[in-house]
C-alpha atoms as a PDB file:
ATOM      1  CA  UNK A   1      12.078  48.149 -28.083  1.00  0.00           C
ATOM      2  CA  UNK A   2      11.558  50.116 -31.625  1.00  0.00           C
ATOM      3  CA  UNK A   3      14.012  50.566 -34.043  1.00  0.00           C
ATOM      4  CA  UNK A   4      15.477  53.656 -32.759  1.00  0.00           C
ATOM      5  CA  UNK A   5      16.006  53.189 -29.441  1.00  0.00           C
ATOM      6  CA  UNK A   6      17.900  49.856 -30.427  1.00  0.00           C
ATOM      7  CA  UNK A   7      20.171  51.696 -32.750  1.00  0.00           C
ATOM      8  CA  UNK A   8      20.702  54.339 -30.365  1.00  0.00           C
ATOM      9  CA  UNK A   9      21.526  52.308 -26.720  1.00  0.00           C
ATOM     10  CA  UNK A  10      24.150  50.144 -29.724  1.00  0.00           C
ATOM     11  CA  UNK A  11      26.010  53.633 -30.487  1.00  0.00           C
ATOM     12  CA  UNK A  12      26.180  54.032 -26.810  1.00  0.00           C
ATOM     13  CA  UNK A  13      27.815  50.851 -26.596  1.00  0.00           C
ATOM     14  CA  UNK A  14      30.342  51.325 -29.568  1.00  0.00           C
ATOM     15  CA  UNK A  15      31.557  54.549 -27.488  1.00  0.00           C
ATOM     16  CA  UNK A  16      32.258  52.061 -24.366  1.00  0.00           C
ATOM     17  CA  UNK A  17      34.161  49.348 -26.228  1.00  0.00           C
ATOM     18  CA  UNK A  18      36.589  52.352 -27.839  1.00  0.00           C
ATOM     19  CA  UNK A  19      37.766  53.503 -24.495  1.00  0.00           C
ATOM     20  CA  UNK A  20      37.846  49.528 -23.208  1.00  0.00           C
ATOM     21  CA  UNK A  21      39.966  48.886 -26.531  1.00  0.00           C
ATOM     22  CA  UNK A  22      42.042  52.094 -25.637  1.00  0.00           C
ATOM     23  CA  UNK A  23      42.708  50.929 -22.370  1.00  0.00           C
ATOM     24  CA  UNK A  24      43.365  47.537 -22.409  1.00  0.00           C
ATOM     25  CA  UNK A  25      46.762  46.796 -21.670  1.00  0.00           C
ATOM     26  CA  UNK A  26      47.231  43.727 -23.394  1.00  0.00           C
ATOM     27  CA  UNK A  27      47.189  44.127 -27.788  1.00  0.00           C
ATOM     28  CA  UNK A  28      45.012  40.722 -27.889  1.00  0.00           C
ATOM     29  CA  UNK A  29      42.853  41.967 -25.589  1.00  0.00           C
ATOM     30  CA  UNK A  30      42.296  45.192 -27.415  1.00  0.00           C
ATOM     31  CA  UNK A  31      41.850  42.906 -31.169  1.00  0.00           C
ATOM     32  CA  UNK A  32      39.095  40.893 -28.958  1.00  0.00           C
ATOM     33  CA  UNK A  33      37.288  43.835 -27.687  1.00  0.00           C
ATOM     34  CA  UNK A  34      37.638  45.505 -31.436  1.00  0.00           C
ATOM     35  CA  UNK A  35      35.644  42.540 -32.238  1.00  0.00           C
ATOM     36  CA  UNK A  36      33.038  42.913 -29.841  1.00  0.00           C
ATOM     37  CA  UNK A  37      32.647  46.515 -31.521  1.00  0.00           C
ATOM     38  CA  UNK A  38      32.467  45.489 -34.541  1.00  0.00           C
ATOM     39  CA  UNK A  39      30.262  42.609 -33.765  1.00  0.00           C
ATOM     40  CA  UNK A  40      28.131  45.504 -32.227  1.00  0.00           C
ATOM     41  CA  UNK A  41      28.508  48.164 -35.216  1.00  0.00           C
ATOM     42  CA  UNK A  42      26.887  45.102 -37.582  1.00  0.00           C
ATOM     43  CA  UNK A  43      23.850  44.750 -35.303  1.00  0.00           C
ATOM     44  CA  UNK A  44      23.379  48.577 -35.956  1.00  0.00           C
ATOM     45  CA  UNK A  45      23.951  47.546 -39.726  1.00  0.00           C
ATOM     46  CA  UNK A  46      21.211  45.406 -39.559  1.00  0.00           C
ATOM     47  CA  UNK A  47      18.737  47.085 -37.983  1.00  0.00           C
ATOM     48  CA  UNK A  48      19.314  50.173 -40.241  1.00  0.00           C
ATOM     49  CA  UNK A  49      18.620  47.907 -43.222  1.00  0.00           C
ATOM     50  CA  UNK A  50      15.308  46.867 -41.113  1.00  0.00           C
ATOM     51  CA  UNK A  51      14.564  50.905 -40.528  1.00  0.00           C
ATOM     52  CA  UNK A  52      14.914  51.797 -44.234  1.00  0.00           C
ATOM     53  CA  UNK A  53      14.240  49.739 -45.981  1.00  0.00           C
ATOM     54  CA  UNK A  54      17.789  49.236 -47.284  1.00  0.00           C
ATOM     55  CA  UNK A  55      18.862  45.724 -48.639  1.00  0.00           C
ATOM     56  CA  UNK A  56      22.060  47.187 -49.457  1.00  0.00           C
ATOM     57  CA  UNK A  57      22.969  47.357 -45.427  1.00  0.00           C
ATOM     58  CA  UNK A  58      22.182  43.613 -45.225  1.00  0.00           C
ATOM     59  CA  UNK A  59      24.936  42.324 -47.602  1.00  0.00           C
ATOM     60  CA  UNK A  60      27.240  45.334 -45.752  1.00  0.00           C
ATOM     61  CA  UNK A  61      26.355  43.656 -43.037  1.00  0.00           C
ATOM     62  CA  UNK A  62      27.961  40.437 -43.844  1.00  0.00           C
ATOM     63  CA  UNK A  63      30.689  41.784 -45.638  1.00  0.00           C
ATOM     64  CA  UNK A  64      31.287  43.668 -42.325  1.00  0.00           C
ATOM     65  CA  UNK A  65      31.282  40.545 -40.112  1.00  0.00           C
ATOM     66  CA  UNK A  66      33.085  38.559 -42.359  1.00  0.00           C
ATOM     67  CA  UNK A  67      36.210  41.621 -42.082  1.00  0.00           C
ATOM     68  CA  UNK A  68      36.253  43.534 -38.729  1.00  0.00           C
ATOM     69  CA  UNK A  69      34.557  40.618 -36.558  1.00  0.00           C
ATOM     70  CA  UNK A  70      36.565  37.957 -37.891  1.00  0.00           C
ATOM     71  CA  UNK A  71      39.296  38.403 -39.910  1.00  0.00           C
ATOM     72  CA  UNK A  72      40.343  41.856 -39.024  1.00  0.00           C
ATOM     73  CA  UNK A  73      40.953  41.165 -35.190  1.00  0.00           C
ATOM     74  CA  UNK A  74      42.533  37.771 -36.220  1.00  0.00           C
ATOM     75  CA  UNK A  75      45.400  38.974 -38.186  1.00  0.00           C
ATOM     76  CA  UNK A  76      45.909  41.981 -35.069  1.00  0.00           C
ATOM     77  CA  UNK A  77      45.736  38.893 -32.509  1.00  0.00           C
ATOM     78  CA  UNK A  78      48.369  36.861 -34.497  1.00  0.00           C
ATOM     79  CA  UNK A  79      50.702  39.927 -35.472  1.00  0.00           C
ATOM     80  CA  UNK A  80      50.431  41.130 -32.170  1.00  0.00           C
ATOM     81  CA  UNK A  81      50.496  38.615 -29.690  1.00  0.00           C
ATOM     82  CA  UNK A  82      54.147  38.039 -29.469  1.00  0.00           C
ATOM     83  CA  UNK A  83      54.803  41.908 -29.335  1.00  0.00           C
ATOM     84  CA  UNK A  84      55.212  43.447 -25.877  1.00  0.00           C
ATOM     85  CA  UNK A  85      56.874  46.850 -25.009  1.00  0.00           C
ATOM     86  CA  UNK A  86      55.784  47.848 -21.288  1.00  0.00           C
ATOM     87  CA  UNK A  87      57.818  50.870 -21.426  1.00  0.00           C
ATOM     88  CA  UNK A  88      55.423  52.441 -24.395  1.00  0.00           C
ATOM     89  CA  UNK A  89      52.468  51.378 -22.878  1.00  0.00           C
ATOM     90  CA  UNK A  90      50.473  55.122 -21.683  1.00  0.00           C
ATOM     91  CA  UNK A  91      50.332  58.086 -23.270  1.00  0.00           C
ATOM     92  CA  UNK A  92      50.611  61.926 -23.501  1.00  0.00           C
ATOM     93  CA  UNK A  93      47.750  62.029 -20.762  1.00  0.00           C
ATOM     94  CA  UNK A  94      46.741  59.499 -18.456  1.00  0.00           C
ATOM     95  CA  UNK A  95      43.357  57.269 -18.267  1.00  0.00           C
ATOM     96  CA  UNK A  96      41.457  59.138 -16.575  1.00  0.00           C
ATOM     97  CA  UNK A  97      41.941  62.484 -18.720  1.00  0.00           C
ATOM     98  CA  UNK A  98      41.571  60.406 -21.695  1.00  0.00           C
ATOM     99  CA  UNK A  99      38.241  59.018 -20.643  1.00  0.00           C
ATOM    100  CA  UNK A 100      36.865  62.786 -19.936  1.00  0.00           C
ATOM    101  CA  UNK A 101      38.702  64.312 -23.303  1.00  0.00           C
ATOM    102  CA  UNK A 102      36.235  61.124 -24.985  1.00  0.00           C
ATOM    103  CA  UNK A 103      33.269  62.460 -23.258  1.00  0.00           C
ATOM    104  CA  UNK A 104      33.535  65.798 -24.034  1.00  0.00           C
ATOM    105  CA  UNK A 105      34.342  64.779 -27.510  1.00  0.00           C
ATOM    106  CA  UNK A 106      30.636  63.379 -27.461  1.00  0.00           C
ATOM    107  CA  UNK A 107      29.193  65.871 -26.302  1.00  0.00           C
ATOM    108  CA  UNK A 108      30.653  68.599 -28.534  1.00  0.00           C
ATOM    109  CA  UNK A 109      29.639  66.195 -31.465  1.00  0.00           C
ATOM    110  CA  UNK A 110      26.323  65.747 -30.049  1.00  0.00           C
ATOM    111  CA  UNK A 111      25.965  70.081 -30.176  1.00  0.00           C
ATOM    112  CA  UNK A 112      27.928  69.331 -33.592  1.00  0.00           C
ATOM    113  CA  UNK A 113      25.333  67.631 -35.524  1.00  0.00           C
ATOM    114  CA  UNK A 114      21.940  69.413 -34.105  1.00  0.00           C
ATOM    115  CA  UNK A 115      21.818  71.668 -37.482  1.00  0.00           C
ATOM    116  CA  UNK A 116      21.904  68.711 -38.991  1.00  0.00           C
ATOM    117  CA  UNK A 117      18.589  68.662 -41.081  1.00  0.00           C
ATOM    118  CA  UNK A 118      17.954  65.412 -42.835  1.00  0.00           C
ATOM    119  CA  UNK A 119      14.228  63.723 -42.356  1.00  0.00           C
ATOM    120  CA  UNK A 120      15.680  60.118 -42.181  1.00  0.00           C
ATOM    121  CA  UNK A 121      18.328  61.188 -39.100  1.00  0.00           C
ATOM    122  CA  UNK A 122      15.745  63.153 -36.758  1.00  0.00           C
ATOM    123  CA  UNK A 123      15.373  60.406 -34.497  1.00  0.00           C
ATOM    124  CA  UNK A 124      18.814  59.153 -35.200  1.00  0.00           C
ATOM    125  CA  UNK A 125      20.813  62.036 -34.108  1.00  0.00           C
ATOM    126  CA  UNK A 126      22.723  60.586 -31.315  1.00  0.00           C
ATOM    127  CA  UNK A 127      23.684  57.777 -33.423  1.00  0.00           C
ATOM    128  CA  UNK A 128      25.012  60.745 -35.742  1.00  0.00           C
ATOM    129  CA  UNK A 129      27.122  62.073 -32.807  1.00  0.00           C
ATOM    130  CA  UNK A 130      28.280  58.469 -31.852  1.00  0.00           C
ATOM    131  CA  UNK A 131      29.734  58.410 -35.115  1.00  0.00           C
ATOM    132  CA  UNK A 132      31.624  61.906 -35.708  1.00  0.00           C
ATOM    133  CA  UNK A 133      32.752  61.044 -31.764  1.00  0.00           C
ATOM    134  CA  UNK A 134      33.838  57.873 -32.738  1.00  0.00           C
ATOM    135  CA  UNK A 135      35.705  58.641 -35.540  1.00  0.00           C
ATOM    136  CA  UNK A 136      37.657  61.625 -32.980  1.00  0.00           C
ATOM    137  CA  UNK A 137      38.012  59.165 -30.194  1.00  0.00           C
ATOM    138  CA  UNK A 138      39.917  57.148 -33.344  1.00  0.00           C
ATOM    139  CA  UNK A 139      42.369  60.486 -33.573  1.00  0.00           C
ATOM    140  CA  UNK A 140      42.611  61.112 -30.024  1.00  0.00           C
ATOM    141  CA  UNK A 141      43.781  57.269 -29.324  1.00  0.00           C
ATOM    142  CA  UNK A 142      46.735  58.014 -32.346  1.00  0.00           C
ATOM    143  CA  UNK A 143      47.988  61.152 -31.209  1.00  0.00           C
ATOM    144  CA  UNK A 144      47.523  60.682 -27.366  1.00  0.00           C
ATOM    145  CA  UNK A 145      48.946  56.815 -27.276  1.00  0.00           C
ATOM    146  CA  UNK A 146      52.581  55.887 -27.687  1.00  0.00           C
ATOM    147  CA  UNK A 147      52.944  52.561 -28.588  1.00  0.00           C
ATOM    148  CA  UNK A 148      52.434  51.795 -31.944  1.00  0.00           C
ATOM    149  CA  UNK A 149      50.373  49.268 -31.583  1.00  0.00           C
ATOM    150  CA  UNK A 150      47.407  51.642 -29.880  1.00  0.00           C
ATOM    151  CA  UNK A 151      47.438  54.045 -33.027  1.00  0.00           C
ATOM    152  CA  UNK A 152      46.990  50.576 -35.065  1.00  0.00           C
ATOM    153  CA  UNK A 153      43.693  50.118 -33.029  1.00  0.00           C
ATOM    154  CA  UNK A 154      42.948  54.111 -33.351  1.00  0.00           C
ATOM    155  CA  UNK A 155      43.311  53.759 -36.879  1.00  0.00           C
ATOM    156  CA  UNK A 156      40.570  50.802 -36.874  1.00  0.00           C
ATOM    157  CA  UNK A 157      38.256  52.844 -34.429  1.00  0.00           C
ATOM    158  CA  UNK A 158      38.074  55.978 -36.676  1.00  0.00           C
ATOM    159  CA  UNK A 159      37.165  53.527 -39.726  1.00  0.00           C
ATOM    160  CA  UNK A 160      34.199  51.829 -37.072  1.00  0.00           C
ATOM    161  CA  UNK A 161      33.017  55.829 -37.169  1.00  0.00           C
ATOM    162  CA  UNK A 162      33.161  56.472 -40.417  1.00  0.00           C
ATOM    163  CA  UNK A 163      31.371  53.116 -41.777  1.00  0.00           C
ATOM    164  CA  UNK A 164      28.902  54.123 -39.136  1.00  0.00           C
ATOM    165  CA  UNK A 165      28.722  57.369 -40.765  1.00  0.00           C
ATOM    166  CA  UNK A 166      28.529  55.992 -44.114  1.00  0.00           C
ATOM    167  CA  UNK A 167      25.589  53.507 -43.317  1.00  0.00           C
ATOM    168  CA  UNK A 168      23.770  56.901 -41.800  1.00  0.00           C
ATOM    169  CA  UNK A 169      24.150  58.875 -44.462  1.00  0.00           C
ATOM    170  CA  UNK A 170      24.594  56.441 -47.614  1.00  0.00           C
ATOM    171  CA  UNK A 171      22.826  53.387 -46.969  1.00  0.00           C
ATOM    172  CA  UNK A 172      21.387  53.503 -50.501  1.00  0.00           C
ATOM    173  CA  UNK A 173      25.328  53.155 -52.158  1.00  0.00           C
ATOM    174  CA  UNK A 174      25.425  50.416 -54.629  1.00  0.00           C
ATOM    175  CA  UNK A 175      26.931  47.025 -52.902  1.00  0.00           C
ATOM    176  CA  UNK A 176      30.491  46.791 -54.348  1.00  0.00           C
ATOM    177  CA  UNK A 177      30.690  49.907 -53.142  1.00  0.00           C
ATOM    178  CA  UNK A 178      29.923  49.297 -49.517  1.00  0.00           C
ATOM    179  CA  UNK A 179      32.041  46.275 -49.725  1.00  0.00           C
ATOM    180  CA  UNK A 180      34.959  47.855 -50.873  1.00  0.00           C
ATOM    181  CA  UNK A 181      34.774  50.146 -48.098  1.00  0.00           C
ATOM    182  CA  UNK A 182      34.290  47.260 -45.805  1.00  0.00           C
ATOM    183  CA  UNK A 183      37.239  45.366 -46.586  1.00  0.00           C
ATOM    184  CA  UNK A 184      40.040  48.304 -47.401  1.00  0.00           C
ATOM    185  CA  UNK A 185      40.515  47.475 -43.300  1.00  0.00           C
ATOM    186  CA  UNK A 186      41.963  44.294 -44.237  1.00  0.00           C
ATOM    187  CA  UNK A 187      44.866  45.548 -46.103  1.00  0.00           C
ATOM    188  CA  UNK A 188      45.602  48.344 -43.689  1.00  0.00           C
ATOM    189  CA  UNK A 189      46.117  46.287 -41.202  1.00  0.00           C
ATOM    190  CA  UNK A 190      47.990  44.507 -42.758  1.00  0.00           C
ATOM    191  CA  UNK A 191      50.191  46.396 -43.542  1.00  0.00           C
ATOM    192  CA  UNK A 192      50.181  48.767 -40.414  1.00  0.00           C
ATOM    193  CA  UNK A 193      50.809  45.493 -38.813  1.00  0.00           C
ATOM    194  CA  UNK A 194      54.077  44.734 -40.788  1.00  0.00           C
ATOM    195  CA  UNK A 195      55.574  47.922 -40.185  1.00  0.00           C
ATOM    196  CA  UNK A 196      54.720  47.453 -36.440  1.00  0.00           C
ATOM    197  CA  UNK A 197      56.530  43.895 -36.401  1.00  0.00           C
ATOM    198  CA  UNK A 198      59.508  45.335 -38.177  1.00  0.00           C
ATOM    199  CA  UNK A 199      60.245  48.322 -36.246  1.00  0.00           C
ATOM    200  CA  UNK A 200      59.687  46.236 -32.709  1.00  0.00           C
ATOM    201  CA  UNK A 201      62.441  43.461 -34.603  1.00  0.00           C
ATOM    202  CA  UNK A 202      64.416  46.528 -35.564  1.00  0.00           C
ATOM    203  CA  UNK A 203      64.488  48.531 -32.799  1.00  0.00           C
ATOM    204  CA  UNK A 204      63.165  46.785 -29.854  1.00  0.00           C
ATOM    205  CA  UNK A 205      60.602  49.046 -29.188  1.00  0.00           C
ATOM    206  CA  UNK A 206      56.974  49.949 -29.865  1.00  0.00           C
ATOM    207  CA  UNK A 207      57.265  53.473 -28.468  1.00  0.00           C
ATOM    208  CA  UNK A 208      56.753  56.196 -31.038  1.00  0.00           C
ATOM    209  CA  UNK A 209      59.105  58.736 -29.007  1.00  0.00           C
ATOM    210  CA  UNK A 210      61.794  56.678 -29.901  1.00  0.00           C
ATOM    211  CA  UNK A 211      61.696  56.218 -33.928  1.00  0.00           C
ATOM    212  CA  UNK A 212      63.602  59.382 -33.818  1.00  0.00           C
ATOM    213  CA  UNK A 213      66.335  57.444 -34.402  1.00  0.00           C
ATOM    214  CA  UNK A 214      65.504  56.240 -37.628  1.00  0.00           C
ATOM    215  CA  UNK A 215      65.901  59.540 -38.736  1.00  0.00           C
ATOM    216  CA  UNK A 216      68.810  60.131 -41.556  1.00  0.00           C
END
């Protein structure tokens, strides 16, 4: 299997694991399937650095394991593992329509990124799409979802897209850079996951519909 084709069938993959971490119903189920992403997103890391040429993906690479494999869906599994809020779980839309909305998403990107006209990308195109898709699957799972702790995860999916974007696109960036980037996830969700413990000890609830209250 050549370089390419590896890369591409992984992007393919990523897209599965974001609608499996949308709809899982359990939050420690989602953090263990963001993990299995991410664990996926650093193969393509590595075998981008392979393509190019580009040391600068390898030490990405472990930076990236080291955050959204490990310690990423760790602190989401322990923050979120004593949360639970039946009543918020679905959204705006249900399964079903979500899973088409993400496939047309993919395909629109797909259209989206033919102009596209870089020599490096010609055989990487789809992974191009993946990644703008990925990054508006992201969106789509915080404005569709209601409970808090789903727009948490959508926040983490659009950053999978963009770092796959990034590594496309910027693979030569000096390493501090890239690892900067690669760990700003940490603090996020750490804080995102704060907020989300002290609203549910607050107010009882994860559902979004309902922080109307804290209004005034």
């Amino acid at each position: 299997m050549t370089g390419t084709l590896l890369v591409n069938n992984l992007a393919g993959l990523m897209i599965v694991t974001s609608m499996l971490v949308i709809a899982a119903k359990k939050p420690t189920l989602s953090a263990g399937l963001y993990a299995l992403q991410s664990l996926v997103l650093v193969g393509i890391f590595i075998t981008l650095a392979n393509m190019f040429g580009a040391h600068e993906l390898y030490l990405w690479s472990i930076s990236a394991f080291v955050t959204k494999v490990v310690l990423v869906p760790l602190i989401m599994y322990r923050a979120f593992c004593k949360l639970a809020d039946p009543k918020a779980d679905g959204g705006v839309v249900g399964t079903a329509a979500l899973f088409m909305i993400a496939a047309a998403i993919v395909l629109v990107s797909y259209f989206a990124v033919q102009p596209v006209q870089l020599p490096m990308l010609t055989e990487l195109k789809p992974v191009l799409a993946v990644s703008l898709g990925h990054f508006l699957i992201g969106l789509l799972c915080i404005v569709s979802q209601r409970n808090i702790l789903k727009q948490v995860f959508g926040y983490c999916l659009m950053e999978n897209g963009a770092h796959l974007t990034l590594a496309l696109l910027a693979h030569g960036a000096p390493e501090l850079v890239e690892i900067g980037i690669a760990t700003d996830a940490i603090f996020a969700v750490i804080i995102m996951a704060l907020m989300a413990r002290r609203i549910y000890r607050t107010m009882n609830t994860l559902d979004v519909q309902k922080l109307i209250s804290l209004k005034g």
